[in-house]
PDB file of N, CA and C in Angstrom:
ATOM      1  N   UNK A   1     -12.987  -8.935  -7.607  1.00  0.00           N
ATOM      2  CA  UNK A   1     -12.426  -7.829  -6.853  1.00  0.00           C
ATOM      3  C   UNK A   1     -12.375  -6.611  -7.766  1.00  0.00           C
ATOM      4  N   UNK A   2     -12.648  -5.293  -7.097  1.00  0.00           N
ATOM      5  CA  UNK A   2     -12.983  -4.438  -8.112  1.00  0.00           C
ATOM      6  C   UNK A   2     -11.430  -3.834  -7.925  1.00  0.00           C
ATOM      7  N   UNK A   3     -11.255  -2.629  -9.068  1.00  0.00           N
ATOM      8  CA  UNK A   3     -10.017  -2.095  -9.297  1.00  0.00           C
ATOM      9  C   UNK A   3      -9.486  -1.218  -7.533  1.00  0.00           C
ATOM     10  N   UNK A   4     -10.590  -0.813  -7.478  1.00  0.00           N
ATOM     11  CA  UNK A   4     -10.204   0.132  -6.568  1.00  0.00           C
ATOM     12  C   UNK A   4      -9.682  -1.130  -4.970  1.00  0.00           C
ATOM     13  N   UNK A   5     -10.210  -2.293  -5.080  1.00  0.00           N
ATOM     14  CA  UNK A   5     -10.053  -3.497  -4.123  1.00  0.00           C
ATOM     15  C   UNK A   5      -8.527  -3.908  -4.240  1.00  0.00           C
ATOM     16  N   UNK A   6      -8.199  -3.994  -5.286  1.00  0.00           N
ATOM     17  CA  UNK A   6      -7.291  -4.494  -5.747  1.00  0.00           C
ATOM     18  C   UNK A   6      -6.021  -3.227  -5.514  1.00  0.00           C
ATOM     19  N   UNK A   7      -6.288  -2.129  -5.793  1.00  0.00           N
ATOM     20  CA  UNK A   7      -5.294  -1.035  -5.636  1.00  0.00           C
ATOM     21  C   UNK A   7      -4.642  -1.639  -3.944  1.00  0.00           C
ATOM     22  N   UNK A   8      -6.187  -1.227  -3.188  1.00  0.00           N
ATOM     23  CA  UNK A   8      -6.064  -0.733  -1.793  1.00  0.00           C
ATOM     24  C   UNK A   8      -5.243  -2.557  -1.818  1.00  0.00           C
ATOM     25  N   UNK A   9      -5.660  -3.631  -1.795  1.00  0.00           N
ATOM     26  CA  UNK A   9      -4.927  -4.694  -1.687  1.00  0.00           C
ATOM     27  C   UNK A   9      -3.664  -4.620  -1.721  1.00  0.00           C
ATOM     28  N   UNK A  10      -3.141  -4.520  -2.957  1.00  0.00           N
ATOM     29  CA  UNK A  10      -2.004  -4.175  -3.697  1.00  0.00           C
ATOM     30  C   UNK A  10      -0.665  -3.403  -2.773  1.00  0.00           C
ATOM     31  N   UNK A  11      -1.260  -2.524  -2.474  1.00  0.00           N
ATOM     32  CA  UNK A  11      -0.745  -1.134  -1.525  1.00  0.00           C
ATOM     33  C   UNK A  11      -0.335  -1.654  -0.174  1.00  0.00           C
ATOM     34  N   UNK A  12      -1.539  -2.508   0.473  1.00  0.00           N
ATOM     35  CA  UNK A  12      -1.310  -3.096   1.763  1.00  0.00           C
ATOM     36  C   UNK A  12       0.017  -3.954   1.709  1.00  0.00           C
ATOM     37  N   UNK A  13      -0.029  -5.058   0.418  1.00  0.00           N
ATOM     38  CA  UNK A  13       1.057  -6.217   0.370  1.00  0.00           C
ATOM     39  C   UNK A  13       2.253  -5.364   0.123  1.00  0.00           C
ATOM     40  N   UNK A  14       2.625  -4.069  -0.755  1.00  0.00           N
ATOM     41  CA  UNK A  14       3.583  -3.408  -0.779  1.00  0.00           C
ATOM     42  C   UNK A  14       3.925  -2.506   0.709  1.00  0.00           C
ATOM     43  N   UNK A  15       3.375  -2.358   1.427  1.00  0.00           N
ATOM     44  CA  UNK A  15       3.859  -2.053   2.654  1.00  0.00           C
ATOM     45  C   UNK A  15       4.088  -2.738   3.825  1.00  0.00           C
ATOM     46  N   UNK A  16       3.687  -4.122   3.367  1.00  0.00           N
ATOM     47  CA  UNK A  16       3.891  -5.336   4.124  1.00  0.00           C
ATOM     48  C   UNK A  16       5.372  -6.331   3.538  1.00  0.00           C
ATOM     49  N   UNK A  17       5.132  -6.119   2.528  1.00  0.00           N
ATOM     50  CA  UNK A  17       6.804  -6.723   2.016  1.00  0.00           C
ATOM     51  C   UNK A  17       7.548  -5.782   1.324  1.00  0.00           C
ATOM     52  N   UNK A  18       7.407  -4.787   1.133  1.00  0.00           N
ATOM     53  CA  UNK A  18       8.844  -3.733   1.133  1.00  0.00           C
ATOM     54  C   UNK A  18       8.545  -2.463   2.078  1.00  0.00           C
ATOM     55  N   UNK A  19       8.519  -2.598   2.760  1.00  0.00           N
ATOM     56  CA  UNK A  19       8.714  -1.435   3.724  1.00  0.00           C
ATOM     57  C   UNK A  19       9.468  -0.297   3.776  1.00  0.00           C
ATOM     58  N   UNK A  20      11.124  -0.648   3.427  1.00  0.00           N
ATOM     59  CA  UNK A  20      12.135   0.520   2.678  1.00  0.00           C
ATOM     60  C   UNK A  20      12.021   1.249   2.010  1.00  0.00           C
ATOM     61  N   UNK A  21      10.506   0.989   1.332  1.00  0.00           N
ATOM     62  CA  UNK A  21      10.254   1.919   0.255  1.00  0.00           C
ATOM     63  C   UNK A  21       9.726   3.342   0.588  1.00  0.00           C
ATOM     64  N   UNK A  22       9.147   3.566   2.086  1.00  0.00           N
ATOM     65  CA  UNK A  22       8.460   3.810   2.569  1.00  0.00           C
ATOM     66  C   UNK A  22       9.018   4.773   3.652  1.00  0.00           C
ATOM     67  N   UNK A  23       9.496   6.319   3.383  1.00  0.00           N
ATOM     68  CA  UNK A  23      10.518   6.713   4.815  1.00  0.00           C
ATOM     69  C   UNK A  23       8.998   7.157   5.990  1.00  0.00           C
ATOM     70  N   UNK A  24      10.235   7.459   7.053  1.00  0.00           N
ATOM     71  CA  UNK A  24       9.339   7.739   8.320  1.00  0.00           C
ATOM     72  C   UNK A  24       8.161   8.684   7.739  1.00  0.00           C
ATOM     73  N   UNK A  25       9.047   9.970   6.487  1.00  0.00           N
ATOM     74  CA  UNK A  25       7.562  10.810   6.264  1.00  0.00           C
ATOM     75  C   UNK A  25       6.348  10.535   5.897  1.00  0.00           C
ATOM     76  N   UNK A  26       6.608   9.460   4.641  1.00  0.00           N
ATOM     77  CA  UNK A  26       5.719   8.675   4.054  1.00  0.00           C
ATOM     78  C   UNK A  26       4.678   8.022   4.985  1.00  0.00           C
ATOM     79  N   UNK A  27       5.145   7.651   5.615  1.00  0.00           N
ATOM     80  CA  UNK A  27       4.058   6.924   6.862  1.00  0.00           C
ATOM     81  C   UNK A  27       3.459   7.757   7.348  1.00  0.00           C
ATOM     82  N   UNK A  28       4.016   8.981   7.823  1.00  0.00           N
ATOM     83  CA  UNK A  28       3.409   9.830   8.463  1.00  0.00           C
ATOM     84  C   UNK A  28       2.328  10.618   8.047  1.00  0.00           C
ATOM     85  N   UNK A  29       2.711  10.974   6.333  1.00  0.00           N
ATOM     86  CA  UNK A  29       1.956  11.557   5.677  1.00  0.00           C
ATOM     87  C   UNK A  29       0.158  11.225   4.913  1.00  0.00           C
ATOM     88  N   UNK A  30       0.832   9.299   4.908  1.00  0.00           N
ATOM     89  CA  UNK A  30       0.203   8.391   4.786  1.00  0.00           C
ATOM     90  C   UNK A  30      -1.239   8.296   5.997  1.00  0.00           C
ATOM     91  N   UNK A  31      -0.389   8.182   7.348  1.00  0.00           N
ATOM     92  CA  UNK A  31      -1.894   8.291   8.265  1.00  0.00           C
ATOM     93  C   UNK A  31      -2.412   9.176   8.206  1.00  0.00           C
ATOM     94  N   UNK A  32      -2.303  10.669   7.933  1.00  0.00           N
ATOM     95  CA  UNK A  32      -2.661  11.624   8.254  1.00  0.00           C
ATOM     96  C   UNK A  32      -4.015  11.329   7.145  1.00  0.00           C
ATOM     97  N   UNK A  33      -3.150  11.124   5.582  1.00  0.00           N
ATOM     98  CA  UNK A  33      -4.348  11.042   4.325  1.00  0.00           C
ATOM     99  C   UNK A  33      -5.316  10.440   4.692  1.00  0.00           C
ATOM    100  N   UNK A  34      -4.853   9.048   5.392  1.00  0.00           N
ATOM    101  CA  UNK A  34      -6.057   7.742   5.629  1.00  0.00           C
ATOM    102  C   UNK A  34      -6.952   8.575   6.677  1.00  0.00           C
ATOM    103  N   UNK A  35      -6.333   9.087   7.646  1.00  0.00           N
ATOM    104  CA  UNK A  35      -7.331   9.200   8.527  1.00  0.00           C
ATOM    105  C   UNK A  35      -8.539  10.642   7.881  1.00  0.00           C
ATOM    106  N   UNK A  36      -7.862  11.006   7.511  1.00  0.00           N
ATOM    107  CA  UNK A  36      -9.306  12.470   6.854  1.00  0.00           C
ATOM    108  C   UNK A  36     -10.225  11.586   6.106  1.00  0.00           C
ATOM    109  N   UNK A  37     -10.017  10.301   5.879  1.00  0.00           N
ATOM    110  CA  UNK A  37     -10.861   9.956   4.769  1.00  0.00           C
ATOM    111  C   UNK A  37     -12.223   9.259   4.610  1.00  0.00           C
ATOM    112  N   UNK A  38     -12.887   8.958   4.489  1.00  0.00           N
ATOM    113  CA  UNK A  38     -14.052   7.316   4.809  1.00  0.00           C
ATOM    114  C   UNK A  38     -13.796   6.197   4.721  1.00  0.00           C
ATOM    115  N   UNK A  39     -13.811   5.119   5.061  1.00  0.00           N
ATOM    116  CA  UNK A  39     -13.666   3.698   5.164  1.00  0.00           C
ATOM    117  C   UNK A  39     -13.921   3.209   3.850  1.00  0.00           C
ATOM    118  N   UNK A  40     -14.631   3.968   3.194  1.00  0.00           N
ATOM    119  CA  UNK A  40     -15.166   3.520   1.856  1.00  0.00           C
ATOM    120  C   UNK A  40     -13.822   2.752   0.686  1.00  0.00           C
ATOM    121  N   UNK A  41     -13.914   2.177   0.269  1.00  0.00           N
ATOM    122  CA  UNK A  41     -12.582   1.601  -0.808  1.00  0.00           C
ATOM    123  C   UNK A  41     -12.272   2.587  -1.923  1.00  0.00           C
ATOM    124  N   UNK A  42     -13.100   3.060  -2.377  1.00  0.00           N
ATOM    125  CA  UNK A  42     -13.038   3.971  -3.676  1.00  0.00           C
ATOM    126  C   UNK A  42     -12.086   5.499  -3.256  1.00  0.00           C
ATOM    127  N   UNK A  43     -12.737   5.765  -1.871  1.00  0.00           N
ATOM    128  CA  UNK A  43     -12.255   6.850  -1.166  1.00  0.00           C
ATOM    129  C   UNK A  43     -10.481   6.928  -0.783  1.00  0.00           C
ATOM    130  N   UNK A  44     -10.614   5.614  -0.079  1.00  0.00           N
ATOM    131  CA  UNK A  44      -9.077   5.279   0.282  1.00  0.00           C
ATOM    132  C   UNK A  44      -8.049   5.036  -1.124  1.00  0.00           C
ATOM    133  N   UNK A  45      -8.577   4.210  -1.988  1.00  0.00           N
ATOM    134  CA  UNK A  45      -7.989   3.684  -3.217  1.00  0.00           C
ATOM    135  C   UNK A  45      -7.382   5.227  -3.924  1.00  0.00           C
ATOM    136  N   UNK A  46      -8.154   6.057  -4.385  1.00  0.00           N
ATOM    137  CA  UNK A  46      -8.333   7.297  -4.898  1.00  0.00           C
ATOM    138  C   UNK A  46      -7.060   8.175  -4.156  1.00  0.00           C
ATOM    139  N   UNK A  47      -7.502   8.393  -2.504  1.00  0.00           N
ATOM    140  CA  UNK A  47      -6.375   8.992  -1.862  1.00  0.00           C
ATOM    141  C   UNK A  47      -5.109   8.569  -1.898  1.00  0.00           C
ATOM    142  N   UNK A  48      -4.467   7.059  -1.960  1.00  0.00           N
ATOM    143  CA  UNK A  48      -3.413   6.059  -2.469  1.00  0.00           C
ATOM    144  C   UNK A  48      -2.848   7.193  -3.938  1.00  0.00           C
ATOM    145  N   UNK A  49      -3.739   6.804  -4.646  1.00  0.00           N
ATOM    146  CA  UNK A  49      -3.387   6.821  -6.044  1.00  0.00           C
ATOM    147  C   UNK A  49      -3.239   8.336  -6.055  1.00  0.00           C
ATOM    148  N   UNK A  50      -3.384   9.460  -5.948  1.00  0.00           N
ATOM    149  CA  UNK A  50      -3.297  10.452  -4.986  1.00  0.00           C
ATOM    150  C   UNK A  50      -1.910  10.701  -5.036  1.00  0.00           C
ATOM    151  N   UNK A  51      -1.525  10.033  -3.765  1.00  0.00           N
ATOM    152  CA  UNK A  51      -0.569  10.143  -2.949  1.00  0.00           C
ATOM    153  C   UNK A  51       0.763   9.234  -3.632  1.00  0.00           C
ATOM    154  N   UNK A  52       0.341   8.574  -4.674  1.00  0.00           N
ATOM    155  CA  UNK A  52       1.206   7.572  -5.372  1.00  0.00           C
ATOM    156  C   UNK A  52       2.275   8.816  -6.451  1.00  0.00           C
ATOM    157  N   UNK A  53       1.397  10.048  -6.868  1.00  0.00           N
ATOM    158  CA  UNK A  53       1.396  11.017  -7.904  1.00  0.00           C
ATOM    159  C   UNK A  53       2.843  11.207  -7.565  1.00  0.00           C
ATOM    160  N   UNK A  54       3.182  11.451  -6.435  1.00  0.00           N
ATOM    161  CA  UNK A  54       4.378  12.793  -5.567  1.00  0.00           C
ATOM    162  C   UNK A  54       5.154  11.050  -5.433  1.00  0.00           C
ATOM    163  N   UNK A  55       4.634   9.835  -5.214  1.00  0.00           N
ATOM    164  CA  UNK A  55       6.111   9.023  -4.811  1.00  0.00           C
ATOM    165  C   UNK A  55       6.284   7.986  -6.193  1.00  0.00           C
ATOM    166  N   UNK A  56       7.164   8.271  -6.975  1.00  0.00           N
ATOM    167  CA  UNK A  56       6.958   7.989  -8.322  1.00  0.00           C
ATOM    168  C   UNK A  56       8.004   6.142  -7.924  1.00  0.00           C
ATOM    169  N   UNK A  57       8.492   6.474  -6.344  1.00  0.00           N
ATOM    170  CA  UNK A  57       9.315   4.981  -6.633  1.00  0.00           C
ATOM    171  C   UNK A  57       8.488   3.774  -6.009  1.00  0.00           C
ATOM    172  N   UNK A  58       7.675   4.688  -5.285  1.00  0.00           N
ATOM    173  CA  UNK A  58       6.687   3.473  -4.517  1.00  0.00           C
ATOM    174  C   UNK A  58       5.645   3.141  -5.852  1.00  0.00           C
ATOM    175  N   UNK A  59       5.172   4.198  -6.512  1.00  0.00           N
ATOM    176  CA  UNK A  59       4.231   4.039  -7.487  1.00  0.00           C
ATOM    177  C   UNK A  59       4.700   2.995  -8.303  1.00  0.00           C
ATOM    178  N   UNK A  60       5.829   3.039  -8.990  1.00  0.00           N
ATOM    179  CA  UNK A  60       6.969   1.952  -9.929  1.00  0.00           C
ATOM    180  C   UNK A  60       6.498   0.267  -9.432  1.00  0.00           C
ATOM    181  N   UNK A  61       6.815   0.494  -8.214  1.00  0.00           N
ATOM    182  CA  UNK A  61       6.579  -0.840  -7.413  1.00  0.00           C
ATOM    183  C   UNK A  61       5.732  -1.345  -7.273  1.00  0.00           C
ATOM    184  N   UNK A  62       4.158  -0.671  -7.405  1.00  0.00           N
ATOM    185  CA  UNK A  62       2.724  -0.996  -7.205  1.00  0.00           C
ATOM    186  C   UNK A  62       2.360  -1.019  -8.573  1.00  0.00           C
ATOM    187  N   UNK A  63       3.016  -0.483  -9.665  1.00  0.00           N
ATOM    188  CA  UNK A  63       2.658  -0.806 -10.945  1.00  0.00           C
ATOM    189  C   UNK A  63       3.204  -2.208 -11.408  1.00  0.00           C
ATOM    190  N   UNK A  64       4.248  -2.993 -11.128  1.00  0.00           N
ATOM    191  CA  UNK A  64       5.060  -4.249 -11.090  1.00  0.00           C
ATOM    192  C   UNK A  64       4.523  -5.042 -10.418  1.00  0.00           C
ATOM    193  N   UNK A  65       3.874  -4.557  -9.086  1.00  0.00           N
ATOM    194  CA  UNK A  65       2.781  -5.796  -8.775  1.00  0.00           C
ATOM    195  C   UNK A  65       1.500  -5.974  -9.446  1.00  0.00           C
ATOM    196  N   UNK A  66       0.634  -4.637 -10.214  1.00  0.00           N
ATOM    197  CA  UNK A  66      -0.254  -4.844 -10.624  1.00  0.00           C
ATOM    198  C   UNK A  66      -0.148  -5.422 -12.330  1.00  0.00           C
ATOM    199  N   UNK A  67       1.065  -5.342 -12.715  1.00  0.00           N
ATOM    200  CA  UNK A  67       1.062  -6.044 -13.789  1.00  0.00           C
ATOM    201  C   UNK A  67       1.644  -7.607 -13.977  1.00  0.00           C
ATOM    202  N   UNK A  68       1.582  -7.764 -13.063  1.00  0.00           N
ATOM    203  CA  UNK A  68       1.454  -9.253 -12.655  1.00  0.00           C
ATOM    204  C   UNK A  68       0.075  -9.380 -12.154  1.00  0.00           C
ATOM    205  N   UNK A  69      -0.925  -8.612 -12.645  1.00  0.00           N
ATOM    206  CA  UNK A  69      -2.085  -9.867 -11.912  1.00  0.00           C
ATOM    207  C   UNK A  69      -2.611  -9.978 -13.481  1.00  0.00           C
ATOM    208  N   UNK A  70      -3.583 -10.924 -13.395  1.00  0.00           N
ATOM    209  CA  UNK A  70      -4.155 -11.610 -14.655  1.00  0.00           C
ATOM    210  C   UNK A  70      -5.578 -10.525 -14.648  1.00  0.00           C
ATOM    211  N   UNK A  71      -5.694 -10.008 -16.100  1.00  0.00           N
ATOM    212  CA  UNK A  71      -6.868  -9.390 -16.403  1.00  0.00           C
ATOM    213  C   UNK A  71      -7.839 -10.659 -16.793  1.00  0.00           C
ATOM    214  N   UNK A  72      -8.992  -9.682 -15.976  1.00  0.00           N
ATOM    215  CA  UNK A  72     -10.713 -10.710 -16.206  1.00  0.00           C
ATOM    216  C   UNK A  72     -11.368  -9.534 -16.554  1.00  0.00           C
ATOM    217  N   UNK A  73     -12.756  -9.490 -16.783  1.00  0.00           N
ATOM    218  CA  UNK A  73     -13.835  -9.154 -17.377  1.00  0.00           C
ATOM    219  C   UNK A  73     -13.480  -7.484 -16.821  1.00  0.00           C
ATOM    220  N   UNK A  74     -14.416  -7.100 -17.881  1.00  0.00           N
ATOM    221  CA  UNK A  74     -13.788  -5.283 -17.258  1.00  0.00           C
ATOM    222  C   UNK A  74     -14.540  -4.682 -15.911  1.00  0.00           C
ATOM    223  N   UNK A  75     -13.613  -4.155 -15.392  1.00  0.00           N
ATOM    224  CA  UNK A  75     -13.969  -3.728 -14.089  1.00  0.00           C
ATOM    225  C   UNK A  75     -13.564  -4.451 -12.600  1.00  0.00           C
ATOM    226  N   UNK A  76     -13.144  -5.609 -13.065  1.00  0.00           N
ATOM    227  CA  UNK A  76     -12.423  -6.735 -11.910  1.00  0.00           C
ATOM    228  C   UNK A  76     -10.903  -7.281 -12.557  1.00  0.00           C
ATOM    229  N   UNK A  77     -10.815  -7.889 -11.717  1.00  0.00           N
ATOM    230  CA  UNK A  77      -9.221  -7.802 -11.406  1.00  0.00           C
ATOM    231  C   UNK A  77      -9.020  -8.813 -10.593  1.00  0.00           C
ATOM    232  N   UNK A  78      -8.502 -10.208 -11.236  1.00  0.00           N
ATOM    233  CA  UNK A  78      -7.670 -10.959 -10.555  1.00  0.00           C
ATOM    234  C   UNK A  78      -6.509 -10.824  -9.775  1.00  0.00           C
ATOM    235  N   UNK A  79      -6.623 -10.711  -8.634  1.00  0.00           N
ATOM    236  CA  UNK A  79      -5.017 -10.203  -8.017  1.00  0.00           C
ATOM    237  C   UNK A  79      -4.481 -11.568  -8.280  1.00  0.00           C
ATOM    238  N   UNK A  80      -2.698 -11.299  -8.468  1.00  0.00           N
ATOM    239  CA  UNK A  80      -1.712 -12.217  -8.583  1.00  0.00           C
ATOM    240  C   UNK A  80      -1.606 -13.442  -7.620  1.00  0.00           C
ATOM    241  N   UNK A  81      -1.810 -14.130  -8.027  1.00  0.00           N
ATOM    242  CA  UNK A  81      -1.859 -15.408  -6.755  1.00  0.00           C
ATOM    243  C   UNK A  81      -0.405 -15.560  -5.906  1.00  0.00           C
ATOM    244  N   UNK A  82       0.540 -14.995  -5.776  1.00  0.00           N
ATOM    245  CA  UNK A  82       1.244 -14.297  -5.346  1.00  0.00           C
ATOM    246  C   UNK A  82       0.744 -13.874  -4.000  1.00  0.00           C
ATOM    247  N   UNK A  83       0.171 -13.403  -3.977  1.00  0.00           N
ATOM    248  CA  UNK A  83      -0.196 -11.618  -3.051  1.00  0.00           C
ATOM    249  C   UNK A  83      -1.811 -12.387  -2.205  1.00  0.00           C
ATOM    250  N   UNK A  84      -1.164 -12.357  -0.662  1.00  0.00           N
ATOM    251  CA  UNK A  84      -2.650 -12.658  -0.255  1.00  0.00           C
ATOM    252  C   UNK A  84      -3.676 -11.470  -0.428  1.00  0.00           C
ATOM    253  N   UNK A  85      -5.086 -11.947   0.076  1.00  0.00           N
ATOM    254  CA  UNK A  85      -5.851 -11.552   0.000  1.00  0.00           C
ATOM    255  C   UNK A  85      -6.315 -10.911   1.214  1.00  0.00           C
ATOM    256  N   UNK A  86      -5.832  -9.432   1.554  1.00  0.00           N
ATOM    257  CA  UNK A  86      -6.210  -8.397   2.510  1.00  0.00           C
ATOM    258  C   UNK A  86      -7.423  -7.350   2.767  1.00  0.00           C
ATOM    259  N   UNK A  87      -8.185  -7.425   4.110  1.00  0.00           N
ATOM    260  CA  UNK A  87      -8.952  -6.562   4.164  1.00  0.00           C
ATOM    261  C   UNK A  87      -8.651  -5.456   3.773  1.00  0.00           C
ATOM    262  N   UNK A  88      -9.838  -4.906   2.896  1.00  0.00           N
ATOM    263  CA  UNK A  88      -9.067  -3.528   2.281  1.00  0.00           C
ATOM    264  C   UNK A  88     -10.337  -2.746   2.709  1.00  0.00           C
ATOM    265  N   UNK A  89      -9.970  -2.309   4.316  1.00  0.00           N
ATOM    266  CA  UNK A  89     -10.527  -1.207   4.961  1.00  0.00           C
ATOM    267  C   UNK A  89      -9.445  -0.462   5.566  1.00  0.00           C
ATOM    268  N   UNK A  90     -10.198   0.769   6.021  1.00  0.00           N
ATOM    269  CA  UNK A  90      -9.025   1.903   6.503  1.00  0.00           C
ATOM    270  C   UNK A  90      -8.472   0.973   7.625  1.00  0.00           C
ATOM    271  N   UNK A  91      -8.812   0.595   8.366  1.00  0.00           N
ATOM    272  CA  UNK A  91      -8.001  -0.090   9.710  1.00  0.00           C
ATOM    273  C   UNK A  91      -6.851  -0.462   9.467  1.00  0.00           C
ATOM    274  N   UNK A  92      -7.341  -1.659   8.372  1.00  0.00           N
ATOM    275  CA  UNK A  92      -5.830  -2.727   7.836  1.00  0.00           C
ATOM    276  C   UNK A  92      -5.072  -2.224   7.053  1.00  0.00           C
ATOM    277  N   UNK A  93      -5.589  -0.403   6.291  1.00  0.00           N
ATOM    278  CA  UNK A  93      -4.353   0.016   6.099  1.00  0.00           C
ATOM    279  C   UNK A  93      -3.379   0.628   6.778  1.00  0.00           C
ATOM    280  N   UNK A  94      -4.259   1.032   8.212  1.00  0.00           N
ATOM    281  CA  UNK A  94      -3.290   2.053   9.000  1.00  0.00           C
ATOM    282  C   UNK A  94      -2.618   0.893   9.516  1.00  0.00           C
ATOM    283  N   UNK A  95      -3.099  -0.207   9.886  1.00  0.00           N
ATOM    284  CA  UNK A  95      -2.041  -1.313  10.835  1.00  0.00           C
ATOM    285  C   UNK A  95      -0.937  -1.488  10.010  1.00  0.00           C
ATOM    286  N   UNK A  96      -1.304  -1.766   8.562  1.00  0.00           N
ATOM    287  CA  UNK A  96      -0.291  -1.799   7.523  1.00  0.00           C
ATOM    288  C   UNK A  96       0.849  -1.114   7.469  1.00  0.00           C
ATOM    289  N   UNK A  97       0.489   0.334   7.633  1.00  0.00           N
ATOM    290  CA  UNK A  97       1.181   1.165   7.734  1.00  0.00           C
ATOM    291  C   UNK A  97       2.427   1.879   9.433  1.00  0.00           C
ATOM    292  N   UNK A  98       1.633   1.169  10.096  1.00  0.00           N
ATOM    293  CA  UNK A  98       2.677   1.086  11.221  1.00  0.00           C
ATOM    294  C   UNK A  98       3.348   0.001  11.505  1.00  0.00           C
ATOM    295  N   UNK A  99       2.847  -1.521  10.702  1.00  0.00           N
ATOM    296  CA  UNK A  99       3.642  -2.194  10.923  1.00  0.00           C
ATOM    297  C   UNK A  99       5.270  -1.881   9.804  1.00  0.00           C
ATOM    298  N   UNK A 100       5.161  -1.160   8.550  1.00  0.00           N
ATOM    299  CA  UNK A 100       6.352  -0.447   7.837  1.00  0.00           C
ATOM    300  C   UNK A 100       6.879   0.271   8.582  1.00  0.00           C
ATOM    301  N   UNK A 101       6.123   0.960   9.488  1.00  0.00           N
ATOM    302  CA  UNK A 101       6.975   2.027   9.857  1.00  0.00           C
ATOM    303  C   UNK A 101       7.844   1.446  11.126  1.00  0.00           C
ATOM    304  N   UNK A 102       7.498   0.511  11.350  1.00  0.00           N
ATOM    305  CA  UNK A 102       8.299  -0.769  12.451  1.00  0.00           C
ATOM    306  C   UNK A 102       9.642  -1.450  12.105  1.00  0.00           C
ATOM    307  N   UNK A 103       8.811  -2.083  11.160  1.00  0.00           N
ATOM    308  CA  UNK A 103      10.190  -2.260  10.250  1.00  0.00           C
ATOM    309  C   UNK A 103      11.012  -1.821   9.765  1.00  0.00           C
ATOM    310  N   UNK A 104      11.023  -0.359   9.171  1.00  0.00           N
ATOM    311  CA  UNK A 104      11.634   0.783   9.047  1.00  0.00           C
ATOM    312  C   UNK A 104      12.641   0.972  10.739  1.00  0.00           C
ATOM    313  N   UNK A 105      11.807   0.970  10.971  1.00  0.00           N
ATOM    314  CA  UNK A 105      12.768   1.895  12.448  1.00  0.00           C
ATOM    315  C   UNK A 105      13.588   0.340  12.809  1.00  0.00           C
ATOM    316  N   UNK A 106      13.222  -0.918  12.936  1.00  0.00           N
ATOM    317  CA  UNK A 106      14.519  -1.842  13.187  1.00  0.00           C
ATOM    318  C   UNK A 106      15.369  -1.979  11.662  1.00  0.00           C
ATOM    319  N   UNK A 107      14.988  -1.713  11.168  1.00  0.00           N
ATOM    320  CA  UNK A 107      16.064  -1.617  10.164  1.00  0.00           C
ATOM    321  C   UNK A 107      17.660  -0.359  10.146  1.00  0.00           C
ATOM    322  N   UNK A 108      16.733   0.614  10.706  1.00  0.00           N
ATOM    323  CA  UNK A 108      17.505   1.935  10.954  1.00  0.00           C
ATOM    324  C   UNK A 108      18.376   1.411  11.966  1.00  0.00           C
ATOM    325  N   UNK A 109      17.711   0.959  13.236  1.00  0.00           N
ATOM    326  CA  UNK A 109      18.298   0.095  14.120  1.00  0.00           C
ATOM    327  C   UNK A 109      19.409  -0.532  14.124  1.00  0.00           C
ATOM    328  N   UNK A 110      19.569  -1.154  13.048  1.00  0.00           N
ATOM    329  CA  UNK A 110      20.503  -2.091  12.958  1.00  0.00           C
ATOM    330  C   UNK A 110      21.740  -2.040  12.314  1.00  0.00           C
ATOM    331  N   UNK A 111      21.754  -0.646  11.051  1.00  0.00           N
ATOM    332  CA  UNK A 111      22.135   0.163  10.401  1.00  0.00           C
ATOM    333  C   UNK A 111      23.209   0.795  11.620  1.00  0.00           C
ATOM    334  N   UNK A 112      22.574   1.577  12.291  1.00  0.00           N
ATOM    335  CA  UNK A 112      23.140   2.519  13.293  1.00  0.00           C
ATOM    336  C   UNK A 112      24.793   0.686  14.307  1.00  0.00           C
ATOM    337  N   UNK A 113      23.631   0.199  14.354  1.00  0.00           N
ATOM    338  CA  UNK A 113      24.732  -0.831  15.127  1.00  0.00           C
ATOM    339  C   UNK A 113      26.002  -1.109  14.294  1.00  0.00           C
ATOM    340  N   UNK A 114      25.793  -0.687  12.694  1.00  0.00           N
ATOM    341  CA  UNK A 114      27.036  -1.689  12.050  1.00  0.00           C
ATOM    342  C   UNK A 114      28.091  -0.604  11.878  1.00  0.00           C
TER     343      UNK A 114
END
């Protein structure tokens, strides 16, 4: 898996298991990036890392998962056996990304009830 595979991977599992990290803007700001972009991995990975610059707590968090994966030969990247293994195209990041922003809003949800 190349670096940029592994980012976009990485990114998906962090918006799939911490979601909080992530406010309504972030999401918002998030589709907007994905969607200007190409499907390409390098393209999306790049715009992430990008966009990681301005969120230094989500970035924290994607650096803690990536230093848990095991280095191999240069240029690839064992992801953490931990962390499944996600299509890393624009689609499965935008689904990614509305399923946070789901979770986000029942969380708010529930907040508001207590």
């Amino acid at each position: 898996m190349s670096d940029y595979e592994a980012t976009v991977n990485n990114f998906i599992h962090l918006l799939r298991t911490q979601p909080k990290l992530f406010s309504k803007e972030d999401n918002i700001q998030l589709i907007e990036l994905l969607n200007s972009q190409s499907d390409d991995v390098k393209s999306l990975s790049n715009s992430i890392s990008d966009w990681l610059e301005e969120h230094p707590q989500v970035d924290d968090a994607l650096a803690e998962l990536e230093n848990n994966t095991a280095e191999r030969g240069p240029g690839s990247r064992k992801l953490n056996s931990n962390i499944p293994k996600y299509q890393t195209d624009k689609k499965s990041l935008l689904n990614a990304i509305q399923q946070s922003s789901e979770s986000t809003k029942e969380d708010e949800n529930k907040d508001d009830r207590s």
